[in-house]
C-alpha atoms as a PDB file:
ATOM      1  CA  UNK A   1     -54.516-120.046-132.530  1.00  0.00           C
ATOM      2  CA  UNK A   2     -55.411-123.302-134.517  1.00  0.00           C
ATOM      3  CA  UNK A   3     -53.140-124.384-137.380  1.00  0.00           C
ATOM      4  CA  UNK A   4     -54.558-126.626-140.326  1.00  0.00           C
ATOM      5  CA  UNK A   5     -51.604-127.898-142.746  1.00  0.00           C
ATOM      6  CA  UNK A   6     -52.915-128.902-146.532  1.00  0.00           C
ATOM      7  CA  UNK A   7     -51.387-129.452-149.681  1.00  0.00           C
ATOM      8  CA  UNK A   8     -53.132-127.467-152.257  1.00  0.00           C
ATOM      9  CA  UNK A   9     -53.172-128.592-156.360  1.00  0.00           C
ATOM     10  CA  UNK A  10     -52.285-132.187-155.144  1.00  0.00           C
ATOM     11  CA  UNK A  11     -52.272-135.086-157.438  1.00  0.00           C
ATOM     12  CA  UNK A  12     -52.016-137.330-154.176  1.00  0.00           C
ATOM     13  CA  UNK A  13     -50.327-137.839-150.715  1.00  0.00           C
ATOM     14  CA  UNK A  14     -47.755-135.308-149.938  1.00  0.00           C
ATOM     15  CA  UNK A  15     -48.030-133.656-153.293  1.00  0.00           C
ATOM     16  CA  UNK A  16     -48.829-130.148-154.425  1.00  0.00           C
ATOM     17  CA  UNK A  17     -48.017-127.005-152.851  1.00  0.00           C
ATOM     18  CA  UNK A  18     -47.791-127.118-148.883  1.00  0.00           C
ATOM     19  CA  UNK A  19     -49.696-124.878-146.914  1.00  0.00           C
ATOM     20  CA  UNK A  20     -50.261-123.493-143.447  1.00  0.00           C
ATOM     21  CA  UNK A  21     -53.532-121.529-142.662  1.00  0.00           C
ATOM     22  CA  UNK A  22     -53.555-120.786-139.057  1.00  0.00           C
ATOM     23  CA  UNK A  23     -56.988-118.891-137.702  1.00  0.00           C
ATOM     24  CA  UNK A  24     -58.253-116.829-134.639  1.00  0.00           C
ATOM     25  CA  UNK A  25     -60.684-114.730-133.529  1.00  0.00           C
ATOM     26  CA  UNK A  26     -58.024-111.460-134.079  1.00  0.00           C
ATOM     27  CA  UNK A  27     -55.035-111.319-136.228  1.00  0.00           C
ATOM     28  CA  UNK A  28     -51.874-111.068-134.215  1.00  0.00           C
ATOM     29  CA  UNK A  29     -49.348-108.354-135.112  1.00  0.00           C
ATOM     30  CA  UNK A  30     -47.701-108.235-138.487  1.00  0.00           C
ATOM     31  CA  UNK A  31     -44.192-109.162-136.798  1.00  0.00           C
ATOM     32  CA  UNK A  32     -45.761-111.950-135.345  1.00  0.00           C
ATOM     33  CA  UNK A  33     -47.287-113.127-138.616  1.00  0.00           C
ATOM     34  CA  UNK A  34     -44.123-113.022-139.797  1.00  0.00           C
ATOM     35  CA  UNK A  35     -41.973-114.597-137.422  1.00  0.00           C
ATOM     36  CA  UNK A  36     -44.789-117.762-137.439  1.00  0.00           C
ATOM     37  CA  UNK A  37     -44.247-118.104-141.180  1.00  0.00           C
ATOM     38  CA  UNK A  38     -41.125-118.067-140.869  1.00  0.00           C
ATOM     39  CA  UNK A  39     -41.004-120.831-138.501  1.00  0.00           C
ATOM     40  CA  UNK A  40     -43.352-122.972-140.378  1.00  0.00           C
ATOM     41  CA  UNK A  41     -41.091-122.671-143.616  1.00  0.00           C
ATOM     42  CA  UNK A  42     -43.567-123.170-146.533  1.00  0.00           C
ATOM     43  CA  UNK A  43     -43.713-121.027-149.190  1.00  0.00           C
ATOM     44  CA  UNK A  44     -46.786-119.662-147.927  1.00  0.00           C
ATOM     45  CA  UNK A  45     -49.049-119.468-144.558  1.00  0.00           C
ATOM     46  CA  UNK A  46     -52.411-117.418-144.352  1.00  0.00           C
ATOM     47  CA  UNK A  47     -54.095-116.055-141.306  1.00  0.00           C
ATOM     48  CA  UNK A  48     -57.326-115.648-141.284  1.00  0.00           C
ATOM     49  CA  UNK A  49     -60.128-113.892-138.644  1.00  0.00           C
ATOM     50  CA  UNK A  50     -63.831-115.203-139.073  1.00  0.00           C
ATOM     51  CA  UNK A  51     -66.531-112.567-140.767  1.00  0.00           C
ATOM     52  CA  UNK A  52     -69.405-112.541-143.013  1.00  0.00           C
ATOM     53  CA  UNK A  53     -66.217-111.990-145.716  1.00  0.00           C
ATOM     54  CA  UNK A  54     -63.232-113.560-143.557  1.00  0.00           C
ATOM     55  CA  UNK A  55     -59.925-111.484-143.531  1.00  0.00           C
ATOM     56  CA  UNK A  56     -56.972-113.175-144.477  1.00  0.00           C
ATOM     57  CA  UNK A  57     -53.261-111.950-144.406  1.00  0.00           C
ATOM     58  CA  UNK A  58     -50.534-113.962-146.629  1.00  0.00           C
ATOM     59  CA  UNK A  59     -46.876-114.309-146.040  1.00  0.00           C
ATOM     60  CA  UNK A  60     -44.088-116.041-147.698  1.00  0.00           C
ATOM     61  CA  UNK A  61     -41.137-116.732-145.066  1.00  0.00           C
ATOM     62  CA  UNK A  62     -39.729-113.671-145.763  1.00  0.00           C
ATOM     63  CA  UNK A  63     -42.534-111.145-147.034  1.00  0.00           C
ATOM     64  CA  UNK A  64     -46.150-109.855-146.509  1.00  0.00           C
ATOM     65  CA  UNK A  65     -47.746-110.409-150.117  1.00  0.00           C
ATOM     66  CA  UNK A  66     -51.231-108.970-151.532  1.00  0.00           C
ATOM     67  CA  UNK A  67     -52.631-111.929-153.328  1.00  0.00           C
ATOM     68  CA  UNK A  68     -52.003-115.138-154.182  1.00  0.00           C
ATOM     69  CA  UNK A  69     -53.415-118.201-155.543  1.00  0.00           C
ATOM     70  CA  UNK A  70     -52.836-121.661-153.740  1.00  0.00           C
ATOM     71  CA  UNK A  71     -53.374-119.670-150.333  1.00  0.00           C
ATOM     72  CA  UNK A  72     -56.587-118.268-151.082  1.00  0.00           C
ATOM     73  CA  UNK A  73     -57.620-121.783-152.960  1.00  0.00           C
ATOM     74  CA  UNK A  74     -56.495-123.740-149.692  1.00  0.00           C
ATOM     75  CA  UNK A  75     -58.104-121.210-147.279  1.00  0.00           C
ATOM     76  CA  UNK A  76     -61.223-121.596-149.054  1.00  0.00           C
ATOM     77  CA  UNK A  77     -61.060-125.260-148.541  1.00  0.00           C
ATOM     78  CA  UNK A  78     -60.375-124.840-145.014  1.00  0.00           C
ATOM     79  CA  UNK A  79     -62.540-122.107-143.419  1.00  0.00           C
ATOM     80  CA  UNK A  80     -65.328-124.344-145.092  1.00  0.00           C
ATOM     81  CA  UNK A  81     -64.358-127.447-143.280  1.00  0.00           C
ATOM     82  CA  UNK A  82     -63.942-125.435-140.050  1.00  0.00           C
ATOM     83  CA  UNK A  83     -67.468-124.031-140.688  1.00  0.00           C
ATOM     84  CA  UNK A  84     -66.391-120.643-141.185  1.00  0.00           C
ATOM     85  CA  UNK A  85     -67.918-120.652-145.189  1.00  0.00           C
ATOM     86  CA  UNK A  86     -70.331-122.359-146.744  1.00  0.00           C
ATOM     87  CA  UNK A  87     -70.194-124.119-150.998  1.00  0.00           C
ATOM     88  CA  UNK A  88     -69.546-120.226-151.917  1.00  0.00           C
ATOM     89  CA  UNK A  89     -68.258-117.040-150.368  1.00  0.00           C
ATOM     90  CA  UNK A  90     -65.629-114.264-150.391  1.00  0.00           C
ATOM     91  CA  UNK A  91     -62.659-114.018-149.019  1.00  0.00           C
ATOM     92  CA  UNK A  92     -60.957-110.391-148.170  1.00  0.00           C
ATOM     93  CA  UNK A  93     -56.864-109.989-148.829  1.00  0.00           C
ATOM     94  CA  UNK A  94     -54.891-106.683-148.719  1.00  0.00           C
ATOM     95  CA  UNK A  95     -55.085-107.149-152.296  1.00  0.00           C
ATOM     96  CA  UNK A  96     -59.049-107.147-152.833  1.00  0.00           C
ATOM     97  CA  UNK A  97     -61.646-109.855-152.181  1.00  0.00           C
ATOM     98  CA  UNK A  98     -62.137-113.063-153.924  1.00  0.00           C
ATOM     99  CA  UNK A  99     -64.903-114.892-154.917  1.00  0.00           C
ATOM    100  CA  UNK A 100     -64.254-118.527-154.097  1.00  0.00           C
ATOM    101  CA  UNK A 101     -66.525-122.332-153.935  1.00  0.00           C
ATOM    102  CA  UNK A 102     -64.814-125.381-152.070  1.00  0.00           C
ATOM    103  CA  UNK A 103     -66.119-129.100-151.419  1.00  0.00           C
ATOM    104  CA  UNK A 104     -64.641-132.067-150.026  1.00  0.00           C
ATOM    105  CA  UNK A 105     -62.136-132.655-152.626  1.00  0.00           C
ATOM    106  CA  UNK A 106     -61.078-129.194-153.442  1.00  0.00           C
ATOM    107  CA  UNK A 107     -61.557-125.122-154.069  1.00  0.00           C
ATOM    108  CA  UNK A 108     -61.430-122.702-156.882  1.00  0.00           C
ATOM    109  CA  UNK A 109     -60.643-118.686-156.773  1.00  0.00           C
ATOM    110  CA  UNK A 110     -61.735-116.641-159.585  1.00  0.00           C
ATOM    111  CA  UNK A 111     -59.790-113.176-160.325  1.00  0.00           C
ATOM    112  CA  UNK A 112     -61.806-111.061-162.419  1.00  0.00           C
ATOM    113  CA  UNK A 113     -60.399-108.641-164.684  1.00  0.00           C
ATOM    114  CA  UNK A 114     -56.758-110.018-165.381  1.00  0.00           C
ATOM    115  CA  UNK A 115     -54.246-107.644-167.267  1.00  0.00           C
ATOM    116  CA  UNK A 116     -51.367-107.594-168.915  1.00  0.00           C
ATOM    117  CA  UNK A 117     -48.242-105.394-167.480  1.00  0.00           C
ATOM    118  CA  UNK A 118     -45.553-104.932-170.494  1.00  0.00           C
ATOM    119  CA  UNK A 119     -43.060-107.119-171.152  1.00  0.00           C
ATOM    120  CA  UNK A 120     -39.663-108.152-169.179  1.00  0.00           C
ATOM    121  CA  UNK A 121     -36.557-108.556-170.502  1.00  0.00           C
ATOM    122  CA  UNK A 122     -36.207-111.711-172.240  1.00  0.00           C
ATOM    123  CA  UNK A 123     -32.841-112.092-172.885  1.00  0.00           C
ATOM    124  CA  UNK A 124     -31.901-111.039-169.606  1.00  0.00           C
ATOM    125  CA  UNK A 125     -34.413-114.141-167.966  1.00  0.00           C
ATOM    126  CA  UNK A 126     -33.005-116.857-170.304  1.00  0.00           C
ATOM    127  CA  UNK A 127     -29.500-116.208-169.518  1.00  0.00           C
ATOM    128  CA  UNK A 128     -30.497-115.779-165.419  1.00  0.00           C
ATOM    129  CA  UNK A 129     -33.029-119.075-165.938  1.00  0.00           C
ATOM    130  CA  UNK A 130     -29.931-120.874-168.055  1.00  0.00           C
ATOM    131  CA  UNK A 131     -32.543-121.023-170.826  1.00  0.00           C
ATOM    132  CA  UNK A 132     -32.971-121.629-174.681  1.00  0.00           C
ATOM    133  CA  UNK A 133     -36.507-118.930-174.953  1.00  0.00           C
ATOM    134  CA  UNK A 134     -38.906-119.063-177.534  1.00  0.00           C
ATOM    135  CA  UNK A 135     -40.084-115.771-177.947  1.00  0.00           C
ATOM    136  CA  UNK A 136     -40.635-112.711-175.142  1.00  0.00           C
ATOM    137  CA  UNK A 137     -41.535-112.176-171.893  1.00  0.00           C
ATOM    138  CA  UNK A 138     -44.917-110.642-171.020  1.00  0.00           C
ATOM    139  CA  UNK A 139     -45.852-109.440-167.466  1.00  0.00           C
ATOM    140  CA  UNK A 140     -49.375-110.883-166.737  1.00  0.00           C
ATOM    141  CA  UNK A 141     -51.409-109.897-163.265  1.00  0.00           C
ATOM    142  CA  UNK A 142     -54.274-112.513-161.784  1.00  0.00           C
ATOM    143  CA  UNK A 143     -53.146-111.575-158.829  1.00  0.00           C
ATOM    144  CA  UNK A 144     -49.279-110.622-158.796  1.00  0.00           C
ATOM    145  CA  UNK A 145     -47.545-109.660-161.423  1.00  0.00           C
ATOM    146  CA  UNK A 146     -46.233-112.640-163.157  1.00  0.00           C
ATOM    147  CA  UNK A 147     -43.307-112.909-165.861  1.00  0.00           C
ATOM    148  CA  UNK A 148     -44.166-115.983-168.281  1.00  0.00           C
ATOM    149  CA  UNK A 149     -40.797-117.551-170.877  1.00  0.00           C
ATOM    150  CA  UNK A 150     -41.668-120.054-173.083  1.00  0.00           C
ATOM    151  CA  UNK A 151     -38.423-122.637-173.080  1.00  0.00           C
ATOM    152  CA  UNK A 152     -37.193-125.355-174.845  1.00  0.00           C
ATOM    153  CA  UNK A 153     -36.056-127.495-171.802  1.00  0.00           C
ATOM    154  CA  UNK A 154     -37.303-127.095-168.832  1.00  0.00           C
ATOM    155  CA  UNK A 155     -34.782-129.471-167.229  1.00  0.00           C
ATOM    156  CA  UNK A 156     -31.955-127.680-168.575  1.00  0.00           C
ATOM    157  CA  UNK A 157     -32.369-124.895-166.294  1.00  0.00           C
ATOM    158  CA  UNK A 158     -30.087-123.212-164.142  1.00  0.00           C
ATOM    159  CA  UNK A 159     -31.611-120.488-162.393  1.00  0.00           C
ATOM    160  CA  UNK A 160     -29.548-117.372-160.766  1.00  0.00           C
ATOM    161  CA  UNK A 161     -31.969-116.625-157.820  1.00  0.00           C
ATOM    162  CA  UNK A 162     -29.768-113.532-156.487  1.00  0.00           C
ATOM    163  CA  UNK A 163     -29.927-112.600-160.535  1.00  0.00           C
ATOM    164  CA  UNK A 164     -33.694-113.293-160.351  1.00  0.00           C
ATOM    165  CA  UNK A 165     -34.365-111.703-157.308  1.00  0.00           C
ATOM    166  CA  UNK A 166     -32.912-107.855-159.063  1.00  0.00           C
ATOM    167  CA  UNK A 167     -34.360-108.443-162.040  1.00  0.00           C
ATOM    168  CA  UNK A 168     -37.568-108.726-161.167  1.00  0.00           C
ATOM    169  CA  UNK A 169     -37.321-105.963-157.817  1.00  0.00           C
ATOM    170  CA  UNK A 170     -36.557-103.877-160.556  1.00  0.00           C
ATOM    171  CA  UNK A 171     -38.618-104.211-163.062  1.00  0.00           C
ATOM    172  CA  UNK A 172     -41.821-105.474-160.712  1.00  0.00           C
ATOM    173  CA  UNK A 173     -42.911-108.182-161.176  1.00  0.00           C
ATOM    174  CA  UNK A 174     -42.865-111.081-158.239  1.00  0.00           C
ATOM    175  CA  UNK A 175     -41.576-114.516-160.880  1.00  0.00           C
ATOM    176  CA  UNK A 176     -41.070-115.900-163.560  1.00  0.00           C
ATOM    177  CA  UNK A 177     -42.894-118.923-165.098  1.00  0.00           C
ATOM    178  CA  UNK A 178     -40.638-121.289-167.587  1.00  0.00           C
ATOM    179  CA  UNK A 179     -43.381-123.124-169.324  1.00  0.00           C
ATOM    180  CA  UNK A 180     -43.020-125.409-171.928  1.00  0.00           C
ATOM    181  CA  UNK A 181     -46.660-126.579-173.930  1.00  0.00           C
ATOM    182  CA  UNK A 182     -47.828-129.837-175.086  1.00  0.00           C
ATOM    183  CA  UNK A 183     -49.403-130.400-178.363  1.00  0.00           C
ATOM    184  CA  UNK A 184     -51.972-133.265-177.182  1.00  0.00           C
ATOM    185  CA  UNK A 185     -55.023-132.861-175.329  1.00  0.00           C
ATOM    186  CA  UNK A 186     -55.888-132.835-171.637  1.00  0.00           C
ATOM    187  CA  UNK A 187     -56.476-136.644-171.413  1.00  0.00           C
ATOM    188  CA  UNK A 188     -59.773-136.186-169.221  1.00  0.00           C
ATOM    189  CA  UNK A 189     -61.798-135.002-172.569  1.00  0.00           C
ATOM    190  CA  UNK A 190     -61.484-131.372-172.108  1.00  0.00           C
ATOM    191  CA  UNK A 191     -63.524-128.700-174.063  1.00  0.00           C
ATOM    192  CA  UNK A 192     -62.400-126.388-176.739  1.00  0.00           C
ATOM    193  CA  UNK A 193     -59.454-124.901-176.486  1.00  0.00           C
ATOM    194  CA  UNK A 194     -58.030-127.157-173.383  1.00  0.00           C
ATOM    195  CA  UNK A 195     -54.088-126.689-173.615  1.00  0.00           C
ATOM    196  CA  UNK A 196     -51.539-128.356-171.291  1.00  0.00           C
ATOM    197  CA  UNK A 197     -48.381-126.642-169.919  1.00  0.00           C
ATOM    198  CA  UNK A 198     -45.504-127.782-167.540  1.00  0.00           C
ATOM    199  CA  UNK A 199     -44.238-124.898-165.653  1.00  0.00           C
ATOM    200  CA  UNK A 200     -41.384-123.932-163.258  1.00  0.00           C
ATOM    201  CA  UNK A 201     -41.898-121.054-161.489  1.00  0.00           C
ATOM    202  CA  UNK A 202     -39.047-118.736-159.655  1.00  0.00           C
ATOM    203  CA  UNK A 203     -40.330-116.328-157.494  1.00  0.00           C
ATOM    204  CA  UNK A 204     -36.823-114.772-156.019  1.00  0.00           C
ATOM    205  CA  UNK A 205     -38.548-111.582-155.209  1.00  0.00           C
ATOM    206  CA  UNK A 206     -40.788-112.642-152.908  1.00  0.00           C
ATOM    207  CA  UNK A 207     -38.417-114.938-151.558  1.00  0.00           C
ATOM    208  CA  UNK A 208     -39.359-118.370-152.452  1.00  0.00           C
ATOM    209  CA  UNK A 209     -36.546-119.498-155.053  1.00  0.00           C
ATOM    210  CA  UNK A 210     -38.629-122.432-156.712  1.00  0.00           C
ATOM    211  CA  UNK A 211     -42.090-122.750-156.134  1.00  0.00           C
ATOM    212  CA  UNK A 212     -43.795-126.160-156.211  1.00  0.00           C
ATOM    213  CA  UNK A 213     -47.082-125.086-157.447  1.00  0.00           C
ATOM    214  CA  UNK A 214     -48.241-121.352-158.277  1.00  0.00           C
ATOM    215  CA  UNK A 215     -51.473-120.820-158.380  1.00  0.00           C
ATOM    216  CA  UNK A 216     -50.927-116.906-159.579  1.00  0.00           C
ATOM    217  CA  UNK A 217     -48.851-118.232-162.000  1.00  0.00           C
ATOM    218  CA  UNK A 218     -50.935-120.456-163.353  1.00  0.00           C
ATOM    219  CA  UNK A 219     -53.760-117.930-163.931  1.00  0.00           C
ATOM    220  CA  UNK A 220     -51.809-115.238-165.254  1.00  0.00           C
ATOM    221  CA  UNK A 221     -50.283-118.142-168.253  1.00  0.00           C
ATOM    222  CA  UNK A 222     -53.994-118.720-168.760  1.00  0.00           C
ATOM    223  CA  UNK A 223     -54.994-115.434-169.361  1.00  0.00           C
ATOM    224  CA  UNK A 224     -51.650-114.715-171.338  1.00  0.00           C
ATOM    225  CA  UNK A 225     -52.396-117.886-173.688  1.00  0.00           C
ATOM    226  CA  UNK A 226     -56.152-116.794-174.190  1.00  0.00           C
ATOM    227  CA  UNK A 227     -55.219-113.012-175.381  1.00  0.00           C
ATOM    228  CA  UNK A 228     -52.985-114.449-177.817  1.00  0.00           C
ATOM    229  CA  UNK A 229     -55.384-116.928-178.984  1.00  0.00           C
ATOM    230  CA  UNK A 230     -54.001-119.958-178.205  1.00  0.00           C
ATOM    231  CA  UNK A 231     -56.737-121.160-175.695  1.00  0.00           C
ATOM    232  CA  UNK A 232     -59.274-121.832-178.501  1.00  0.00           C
ATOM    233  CA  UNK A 233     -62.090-118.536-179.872  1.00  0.00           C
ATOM    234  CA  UNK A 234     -65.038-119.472-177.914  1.00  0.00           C
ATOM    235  CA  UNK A 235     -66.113-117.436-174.708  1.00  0.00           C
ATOM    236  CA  UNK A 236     -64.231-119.989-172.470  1.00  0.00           C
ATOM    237  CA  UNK A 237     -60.667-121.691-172.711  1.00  0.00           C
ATOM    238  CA  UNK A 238     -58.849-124.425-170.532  1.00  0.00           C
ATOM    239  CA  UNK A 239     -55.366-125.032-169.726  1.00  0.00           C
ATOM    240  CA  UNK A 240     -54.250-127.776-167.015  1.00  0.00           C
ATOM    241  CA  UNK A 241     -51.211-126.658-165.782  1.00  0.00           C
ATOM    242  CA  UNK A 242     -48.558-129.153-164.294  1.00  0.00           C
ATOM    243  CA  UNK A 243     -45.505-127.975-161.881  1.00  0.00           C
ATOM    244  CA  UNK A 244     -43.462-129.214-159.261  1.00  0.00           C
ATOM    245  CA  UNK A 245     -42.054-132.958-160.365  1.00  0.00           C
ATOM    246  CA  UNK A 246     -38.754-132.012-159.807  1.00  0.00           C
ATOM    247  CA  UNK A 247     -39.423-130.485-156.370  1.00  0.00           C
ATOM    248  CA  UNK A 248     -40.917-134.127-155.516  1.00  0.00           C
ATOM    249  CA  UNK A 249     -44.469-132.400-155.427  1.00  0.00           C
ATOM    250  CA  UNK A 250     -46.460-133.501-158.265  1.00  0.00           C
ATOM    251  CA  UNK A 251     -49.092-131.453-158.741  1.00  0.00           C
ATOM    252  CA  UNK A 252     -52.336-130.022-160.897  1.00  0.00           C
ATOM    253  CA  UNK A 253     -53.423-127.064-161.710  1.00  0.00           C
ATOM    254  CA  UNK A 254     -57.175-126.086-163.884  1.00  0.00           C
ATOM    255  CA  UNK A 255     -57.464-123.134-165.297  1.00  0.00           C
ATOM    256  CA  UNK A 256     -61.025-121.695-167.272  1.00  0.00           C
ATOM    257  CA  UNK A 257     -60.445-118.064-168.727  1.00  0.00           C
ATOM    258  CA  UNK A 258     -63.308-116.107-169.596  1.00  0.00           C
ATOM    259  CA  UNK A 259     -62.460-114.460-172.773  1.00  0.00           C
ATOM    260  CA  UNK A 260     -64.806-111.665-174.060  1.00  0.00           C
ATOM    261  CA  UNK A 261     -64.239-109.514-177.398  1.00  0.00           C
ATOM    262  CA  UNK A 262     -61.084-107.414-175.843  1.00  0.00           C
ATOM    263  CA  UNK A 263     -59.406-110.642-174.270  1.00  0.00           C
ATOM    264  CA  UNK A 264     -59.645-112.009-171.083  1.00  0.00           C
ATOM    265  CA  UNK A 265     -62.295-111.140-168.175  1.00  0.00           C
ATOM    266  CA  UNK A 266     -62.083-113.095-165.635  1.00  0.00           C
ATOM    267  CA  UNK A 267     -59.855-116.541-164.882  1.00  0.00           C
ATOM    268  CA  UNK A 268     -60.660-119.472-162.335  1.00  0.00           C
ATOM    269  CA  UNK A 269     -58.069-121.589-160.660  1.00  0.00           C
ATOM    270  CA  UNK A 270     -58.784-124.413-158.924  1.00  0.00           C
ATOM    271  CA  UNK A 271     -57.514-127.862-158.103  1.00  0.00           C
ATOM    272  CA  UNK A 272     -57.394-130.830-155.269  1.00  0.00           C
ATOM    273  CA  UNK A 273     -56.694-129.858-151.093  1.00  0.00           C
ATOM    274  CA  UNK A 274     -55.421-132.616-149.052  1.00  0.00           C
ATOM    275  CA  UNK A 275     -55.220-132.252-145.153  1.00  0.00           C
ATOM    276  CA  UNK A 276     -51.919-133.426-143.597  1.00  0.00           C
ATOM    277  CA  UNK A 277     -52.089-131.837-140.029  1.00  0.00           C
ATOM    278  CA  UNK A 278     -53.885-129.886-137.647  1.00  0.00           C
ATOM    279  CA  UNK A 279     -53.175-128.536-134.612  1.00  0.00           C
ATOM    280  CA  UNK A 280     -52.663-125.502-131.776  1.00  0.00           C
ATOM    281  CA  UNK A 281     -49.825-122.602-131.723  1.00  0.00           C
ATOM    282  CA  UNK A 282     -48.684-122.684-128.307  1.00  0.00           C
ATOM    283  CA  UNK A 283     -48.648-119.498-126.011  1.00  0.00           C
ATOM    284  CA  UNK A 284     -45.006-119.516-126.095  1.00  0.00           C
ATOM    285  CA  UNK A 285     -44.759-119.555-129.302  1.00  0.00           C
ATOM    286  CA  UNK A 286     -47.175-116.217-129.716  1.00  0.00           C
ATOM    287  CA  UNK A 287     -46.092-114.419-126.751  1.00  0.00           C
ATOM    288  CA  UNK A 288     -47.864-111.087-127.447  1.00  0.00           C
ATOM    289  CA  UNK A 289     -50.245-112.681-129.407  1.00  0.00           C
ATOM    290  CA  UNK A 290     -53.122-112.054-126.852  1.00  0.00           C
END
């Protein structure tokens, strides 16, 4: 097995959310999946098998997970390095395929068909996030089911990860976004309806306590902000998205909803992949693998 390190959403060197994306011919057994992204310690590594569609497999250090959006966004940039995709193509996850275009600086997903899922318990996030909320809590999907609080100060939080973790186990969703948006627009020119948001994103229940950047996240804010109208009333709204300062990893998220007369249809994220390492797993460290 090969193993191809990236940040994904970078703004620069070392920035963004890490990634691992480790490929073979065959998929080794789930246990060993695990155990590998365990080892590797980022928040997520992807295994992936070659195919007209290839097959990927996503785990957190602790978890198997559906979907998700900086691993698909980074695999995409990497299987078409490696020669495995071309511009344009589909990748397959347990949780459905995804229609995805990389080139040399970066790669974009788009989830059709986001949703919303109810609302979660807003007072019971702001006192778990240590937060001063701004209105409720709904439960977006792009992907995974995403919790979204609007707060006041986003460096006044004081998140209770084991309260985190049961809160959203039991009411299902995976985390919780803490956003907080700004009034001016995206400084690159934007269209109609570009918004900006800083997010910090929790994700106890997967176990990753604070992600750097979320690509799931990030879409399901976007399509969240467009069915309440605040990404503009054309057929198309922006919102950059930026996360992970405080972690030390800067980075950038873009995110186009397509918004049709009954609210959002389909949402694209996207944003910059940097290589950092490549490399081989050794037999020893697969035994079983085959």
């Amino acid at each position: 097995m090969e193993f191809h390190w990236v940040d994904v959403f970078a703004t620069g060197p070392l920035s963004g959310n890490p990634l691992v994306v480790a490929t073979a011919d065959a998929l080794p057994p789930a246990e060993r999946m695990q155990a590998l992204a365990a080892e590797f310690g980022v928040s997520e590594t992807v295994f992936a098998e070659p195919g007209a569609s290839p097959r990927l497999r996503i785990f957190t250090p602790t978890a198997e997970i559906p979907m998700a959006g900086h691993p698909l966004v980074g695999a995409a940039w990497v299987l078409r390095r490696i020669g495995w995709m071309g511009d344009q193509g589909v990748l397959s996850a347990p949780g459905g395929q995804v229609a995805v275009t990389a080139d040399d600086h970066g790669a974009r997903m788009t989830r059709p068909r986001p949703g919303p899922h109810g609302l979660a318990d807003a007072d019971a996030l702001a006192r778990l996030l240590g937060a001063d909320a701004l209105g409720d809590a709904p439960v977006w999907h792009a992907g995974l089911p995403q919790a979204m609080l609007e707060v006041r100060d986003l460096d006044a939080l004081a998140p209770d990860h084991d309260g985190l973790c049961a809160l959203g186990t039991d009411e299902g969703w995976a985390g919780v976004s803490a956003y907080a948006l700004r009034a001016e627009r995206d400084a690159d020119g934007g269209g109609e309806g570009r918004v900006m948001a800083e997010v910090r994103h929790f994700a106890a229940p997967i176990g990753i306590p604070e992600d750097p950047v979320t690509g799931s996240a990030a879409a399901a804010l976007g399509a969240c902000l467009a069915a309440r109208g605040m990404l503009g009333k054309g057929p198309r709204g922006s919102l950059t998205v930026m996360q992970g300062h405080r972690l030390g990893r800067p980075g950038r998220v873009d995110v186009v909803v397509d918004i049709g007369a009954d609210g959002p249809t389909a949402v694209t994220v996207g944003g910059a992949v940097l290589p950092v390492a490549t490399g081989a797993i050794e037999p020893g460290g697969t035994s079983g693998l085959g």
